[in-house]
C-alpha atoms as a PDB file:
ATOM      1  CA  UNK A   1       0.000   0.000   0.000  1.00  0.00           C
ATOM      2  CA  UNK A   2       2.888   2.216   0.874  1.00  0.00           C
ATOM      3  CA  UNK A   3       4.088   1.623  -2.666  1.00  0.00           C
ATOM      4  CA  UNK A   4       0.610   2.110  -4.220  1.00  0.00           C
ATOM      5  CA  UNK A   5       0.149   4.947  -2.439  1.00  0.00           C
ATOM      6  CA  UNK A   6       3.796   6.913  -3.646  1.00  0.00           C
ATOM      7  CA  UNK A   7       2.865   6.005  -7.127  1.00  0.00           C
ATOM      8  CA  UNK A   8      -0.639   7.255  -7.120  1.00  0.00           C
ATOM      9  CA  UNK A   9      -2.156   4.132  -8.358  1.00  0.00           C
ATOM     10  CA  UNK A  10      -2.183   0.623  -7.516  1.00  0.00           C
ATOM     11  CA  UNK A  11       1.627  -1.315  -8.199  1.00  0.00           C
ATOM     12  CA  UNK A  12       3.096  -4.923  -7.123  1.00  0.00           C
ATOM     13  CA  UNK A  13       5.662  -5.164  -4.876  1.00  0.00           C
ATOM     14  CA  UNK A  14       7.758  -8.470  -3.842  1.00  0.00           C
ATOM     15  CA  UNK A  15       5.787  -9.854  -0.955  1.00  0.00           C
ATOM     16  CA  UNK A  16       7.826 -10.859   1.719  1.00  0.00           C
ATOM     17  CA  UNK A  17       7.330 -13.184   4.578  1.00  0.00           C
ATOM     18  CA  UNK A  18       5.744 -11.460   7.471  1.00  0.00           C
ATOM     19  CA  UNK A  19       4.483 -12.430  10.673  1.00  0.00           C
ATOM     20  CA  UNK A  20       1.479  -9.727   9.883  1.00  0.00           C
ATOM     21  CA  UNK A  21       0.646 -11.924   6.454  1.00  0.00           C
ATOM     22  CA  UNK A  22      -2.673 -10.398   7.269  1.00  0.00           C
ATOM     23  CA  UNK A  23      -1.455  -6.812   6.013  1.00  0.00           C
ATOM     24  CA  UNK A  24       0.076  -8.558   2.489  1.00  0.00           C
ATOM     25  CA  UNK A  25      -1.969  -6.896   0.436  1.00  0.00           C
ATOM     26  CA  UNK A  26      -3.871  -8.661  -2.813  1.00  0.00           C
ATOM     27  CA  UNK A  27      -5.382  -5.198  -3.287  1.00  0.00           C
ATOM     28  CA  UNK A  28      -6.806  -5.300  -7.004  1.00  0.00           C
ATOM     29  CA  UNK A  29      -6.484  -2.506  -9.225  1.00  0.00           C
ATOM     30  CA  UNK A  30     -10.492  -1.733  -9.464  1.00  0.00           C
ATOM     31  CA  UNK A  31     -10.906  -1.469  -5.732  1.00  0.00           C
ATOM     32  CA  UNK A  32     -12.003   1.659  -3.978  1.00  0.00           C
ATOM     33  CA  UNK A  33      -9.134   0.694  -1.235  1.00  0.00           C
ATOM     34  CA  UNK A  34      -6.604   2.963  -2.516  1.00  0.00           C
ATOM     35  CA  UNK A  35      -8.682   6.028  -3.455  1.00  0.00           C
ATOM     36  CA  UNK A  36     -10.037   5.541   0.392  1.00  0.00           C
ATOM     37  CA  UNK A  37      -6.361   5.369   2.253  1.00  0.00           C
ATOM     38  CA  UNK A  38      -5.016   8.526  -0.250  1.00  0.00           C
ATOM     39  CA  UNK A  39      -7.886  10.130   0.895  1.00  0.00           C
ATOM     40  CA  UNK A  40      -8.228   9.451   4.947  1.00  0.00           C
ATOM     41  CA  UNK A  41      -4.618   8.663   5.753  1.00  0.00           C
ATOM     42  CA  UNK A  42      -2.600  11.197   7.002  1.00  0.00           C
ATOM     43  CA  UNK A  43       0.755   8.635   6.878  1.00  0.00           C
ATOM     44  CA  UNK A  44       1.603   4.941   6.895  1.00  0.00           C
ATOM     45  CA  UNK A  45       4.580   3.585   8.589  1.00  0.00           C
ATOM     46  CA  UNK A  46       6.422   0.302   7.962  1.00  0.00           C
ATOM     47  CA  UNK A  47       7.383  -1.837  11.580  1.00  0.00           C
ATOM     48  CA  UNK A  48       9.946  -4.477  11.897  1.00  0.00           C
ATOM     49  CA  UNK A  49       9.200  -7.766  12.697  1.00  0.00           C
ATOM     50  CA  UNK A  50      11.144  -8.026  16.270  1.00  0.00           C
ATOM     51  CA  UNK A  51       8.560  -5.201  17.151  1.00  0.00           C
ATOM     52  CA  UNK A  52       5.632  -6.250  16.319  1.00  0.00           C
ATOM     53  CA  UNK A  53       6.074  -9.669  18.094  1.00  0.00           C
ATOM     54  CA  UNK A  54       7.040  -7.436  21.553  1.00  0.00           C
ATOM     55  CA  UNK A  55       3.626  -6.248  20.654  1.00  0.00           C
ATOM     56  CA  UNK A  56       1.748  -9.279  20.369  1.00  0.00           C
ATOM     57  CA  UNK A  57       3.681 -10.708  23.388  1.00  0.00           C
ATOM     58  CA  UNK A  58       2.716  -7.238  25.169  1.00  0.00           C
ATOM     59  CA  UNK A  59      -0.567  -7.552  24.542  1.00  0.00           C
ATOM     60  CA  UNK A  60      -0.812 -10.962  25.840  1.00  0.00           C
ATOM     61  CA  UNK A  61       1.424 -10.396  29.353  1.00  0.00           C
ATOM     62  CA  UNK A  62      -0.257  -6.578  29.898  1.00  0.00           C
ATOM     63  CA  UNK A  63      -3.899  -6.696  28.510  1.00  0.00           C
ATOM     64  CA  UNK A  64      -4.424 -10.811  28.754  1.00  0.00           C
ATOM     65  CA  UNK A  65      -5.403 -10.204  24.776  1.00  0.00           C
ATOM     66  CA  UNK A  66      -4.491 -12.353  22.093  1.00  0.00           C
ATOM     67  CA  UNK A  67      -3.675 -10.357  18.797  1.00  0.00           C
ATOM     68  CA  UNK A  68      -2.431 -11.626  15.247  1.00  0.00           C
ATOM     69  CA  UNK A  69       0.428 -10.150  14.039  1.00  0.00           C
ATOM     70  CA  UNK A  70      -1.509  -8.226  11.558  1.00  0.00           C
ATOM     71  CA  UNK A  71      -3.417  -6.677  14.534  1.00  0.00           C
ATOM     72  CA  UNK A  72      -0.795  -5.800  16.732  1.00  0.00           C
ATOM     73  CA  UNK A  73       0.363  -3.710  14.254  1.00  0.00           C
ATOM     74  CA  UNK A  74      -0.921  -0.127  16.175  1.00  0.00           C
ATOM     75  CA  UNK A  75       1.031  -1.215  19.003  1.00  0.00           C
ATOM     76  CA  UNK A  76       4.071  -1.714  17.444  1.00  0.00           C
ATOM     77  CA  UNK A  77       4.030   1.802  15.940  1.00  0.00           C
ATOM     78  CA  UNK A  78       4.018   3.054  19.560  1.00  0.00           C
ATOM     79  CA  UNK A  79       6.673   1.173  20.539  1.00  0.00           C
ATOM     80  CA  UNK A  80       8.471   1.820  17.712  1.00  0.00           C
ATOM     81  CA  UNK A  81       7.689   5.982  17.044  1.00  0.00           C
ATOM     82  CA  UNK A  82       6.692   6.851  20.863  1.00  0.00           C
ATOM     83  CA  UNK A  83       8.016  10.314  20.945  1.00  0.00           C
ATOM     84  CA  UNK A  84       5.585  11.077  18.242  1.00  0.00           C
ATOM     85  CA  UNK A  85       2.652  10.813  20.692  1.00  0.00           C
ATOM     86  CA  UNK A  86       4.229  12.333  23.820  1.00  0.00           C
ATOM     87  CA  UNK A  87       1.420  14.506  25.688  1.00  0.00           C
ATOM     88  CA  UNK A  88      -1.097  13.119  22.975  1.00  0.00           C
ATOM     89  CA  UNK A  89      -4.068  10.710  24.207  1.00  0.00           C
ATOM     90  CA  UNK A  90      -3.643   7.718  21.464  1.00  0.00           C
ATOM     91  CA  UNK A  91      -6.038   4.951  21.397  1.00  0.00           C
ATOM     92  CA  UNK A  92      -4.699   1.762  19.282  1.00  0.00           C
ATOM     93  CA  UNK A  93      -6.870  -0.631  17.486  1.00  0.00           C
ATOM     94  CA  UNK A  94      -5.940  -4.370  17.877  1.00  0.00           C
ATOM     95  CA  UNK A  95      -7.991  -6.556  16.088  1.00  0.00           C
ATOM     96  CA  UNK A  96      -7.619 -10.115  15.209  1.00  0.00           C
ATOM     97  CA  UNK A  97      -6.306 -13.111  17.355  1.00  0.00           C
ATOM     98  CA  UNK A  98      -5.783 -15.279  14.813  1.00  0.00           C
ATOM     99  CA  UNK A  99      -2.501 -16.753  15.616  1.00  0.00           C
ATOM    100  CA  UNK A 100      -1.336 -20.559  15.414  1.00  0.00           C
ATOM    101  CA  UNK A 101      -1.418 -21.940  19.354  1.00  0.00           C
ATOM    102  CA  UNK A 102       2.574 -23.149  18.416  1.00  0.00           C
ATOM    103  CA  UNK A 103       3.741 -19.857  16.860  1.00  0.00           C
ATOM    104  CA  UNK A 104       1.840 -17.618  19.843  1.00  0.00           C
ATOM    105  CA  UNK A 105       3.898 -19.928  22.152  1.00  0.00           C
ATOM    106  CA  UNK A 106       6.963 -19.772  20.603  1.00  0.00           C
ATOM    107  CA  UNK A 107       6.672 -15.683  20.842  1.00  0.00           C
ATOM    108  CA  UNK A 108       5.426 -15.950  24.899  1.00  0.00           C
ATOM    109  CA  UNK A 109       8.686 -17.973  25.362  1.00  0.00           C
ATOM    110  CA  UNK A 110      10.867 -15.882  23.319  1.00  0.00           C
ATOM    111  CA  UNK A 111      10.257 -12.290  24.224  1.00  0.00           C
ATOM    112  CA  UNK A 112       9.439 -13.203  28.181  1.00  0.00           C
ATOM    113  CA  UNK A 113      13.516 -14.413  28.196  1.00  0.00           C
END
């Protein structure tokens, strides 16, 4: 989408893997998806993949919420660009928990070392 939205219309990029596979894209060249993000979206930032699984493990050790990569997304932009929103009240939408039982694990495990 970042692409798309530089180049003012809809491009393909190299897809690569991504524990936020729900974010890939697959956004056709006739949909109204585009048109809507130039026009509503102030920015869009790119997060690494070491952050967004803090996020996800976050989530789960702070909130008790299970989120899919793809929907921890929001809170990995905090984490990541924090001193943008100092003295700002931010609200972050997490949507999605679904996450494979063994890879949710393996993240718990990980990030709690």
């Amino acid at each position: 989408m970042q692409e798309s939205v530089r180049a003012g219309k809809t491009v393909d990029t190299e897809m690569h893997e991504s524990i936020a596979e729900g974010l890939h894209g697959g956004v056709e060249k006739s949909s109204i998806t585009l048109g809507m993000i130039r026009r509503y979206a102030d920015d869009i930032f790119l997060v690494k993949e070491e952050t967004i699984r803090k996020a996800i493990y976050l989530l789960w050790k702070q909130e008790k919420q299970v989120a899919e990569g793809s929907g921890a997304v929001a809170v990995a932009l905090l984490l990541e660009k924090s001193s943008m929103f100092v003295g700002q009240t931010v609200a972050a939408v997490v949507t999605g928990a679904n996450i494979g039982e063994s890879l949710f694990r393996e993240i718990l495990s990980a990030e709690g070392n």
